[in-house]
Protein backbone atom coordinates (compact mmCIF):
# COMPACT_ATOMS: atom_id res chain seq x y z
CA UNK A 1 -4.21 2.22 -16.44
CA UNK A 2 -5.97 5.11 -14.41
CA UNK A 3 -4.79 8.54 -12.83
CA UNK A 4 -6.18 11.59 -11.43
CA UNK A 5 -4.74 15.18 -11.60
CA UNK A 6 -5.17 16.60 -8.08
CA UNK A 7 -3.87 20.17 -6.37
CA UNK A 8 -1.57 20.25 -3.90
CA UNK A 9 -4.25 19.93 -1.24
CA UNK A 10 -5.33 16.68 -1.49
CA UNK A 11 -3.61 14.04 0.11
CA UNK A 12 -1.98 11.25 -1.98
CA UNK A 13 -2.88 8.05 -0.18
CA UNK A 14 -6.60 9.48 -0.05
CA UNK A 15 -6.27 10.12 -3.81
CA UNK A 16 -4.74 6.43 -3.75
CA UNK A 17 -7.56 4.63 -2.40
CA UNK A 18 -10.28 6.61 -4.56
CA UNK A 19 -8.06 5.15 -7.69
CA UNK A 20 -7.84 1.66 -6.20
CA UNK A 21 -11.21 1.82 -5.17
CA UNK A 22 -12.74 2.63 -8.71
CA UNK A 23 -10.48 0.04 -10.62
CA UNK A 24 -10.15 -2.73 -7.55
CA UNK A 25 -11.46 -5.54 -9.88
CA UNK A 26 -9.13 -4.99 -12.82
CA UNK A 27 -5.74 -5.09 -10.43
CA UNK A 28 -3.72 -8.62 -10.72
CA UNK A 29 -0.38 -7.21 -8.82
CA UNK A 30 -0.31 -3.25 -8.72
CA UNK A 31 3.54 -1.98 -7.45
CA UNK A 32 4.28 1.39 -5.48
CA UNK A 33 7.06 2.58 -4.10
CA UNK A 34 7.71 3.67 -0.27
CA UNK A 35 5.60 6.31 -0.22
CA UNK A 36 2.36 4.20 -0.13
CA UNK A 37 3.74 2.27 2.37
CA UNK A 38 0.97 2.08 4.26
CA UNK A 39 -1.59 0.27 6.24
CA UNK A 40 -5.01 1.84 4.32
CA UNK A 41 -3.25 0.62 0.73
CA UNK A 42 -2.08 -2.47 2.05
CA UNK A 43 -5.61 -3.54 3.08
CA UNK A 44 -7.84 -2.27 0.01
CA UNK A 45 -5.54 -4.05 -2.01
CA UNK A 46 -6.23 -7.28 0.05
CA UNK A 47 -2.47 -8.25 0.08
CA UNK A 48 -1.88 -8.32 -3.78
CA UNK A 49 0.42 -5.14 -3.69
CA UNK A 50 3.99 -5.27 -4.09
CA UNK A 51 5.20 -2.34 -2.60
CA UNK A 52 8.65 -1.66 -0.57
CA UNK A 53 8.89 -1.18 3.18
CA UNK A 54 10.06 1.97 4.66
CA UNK A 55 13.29 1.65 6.40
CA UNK A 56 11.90 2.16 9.89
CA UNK A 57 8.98 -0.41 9.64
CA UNK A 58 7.10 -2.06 12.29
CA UNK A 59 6.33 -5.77 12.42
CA UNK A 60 3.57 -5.66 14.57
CA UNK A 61 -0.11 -5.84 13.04
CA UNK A 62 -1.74 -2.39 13.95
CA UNK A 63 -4.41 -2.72 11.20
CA UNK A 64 -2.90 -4.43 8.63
CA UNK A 65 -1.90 -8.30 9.07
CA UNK A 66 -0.76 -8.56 5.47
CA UNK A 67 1.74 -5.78 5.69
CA UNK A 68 2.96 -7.01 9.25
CA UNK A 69 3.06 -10.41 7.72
CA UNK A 70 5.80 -8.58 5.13
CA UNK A 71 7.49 -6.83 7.89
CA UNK A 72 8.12 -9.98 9.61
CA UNK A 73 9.45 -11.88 6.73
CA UNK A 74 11.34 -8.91 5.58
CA UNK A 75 13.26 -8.67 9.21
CA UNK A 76 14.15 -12.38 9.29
CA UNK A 77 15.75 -12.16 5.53
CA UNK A 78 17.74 -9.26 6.89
């Protein structure tokens, strides 16, 4: 387990990455919830995160195929 204390200045999912960054080997299956939803996470954690899709998602695979690969599978359960 790893955390940072940060002020309200810095940005979480920059914050995010530093963490994931510095402990990247030690990860098996890290979870998050929507709010690191995002393509940056997604693709330093080289598809291993389990983390939940915002409701207005896209499927397409604007920098992330992992997380579009979700997306797409997501939308065809649905």
């Amino acid at each position: 387990m790893t955390f940072s204390i940060t002020d309200e200045h810095v940005q979480y999912l920059r914050e995010a990455l530093n963490l994931v960054n510095r402990i990247r080997e030690k990860i098996s299956k890290p979870y998050g919830d929507k709010a690191y939803d995002s393509k940056s996470i997604y693709n330093a954690l080289c598809g291993k995160a389990i983390i939940p899709l915002r409701k207005n998602h896209s499927t397409l695979s604007r920098g992330s195929n992992y997380r579009a690969r979700i997306a797409r599978e997501m939308r065809r359960k649905s």
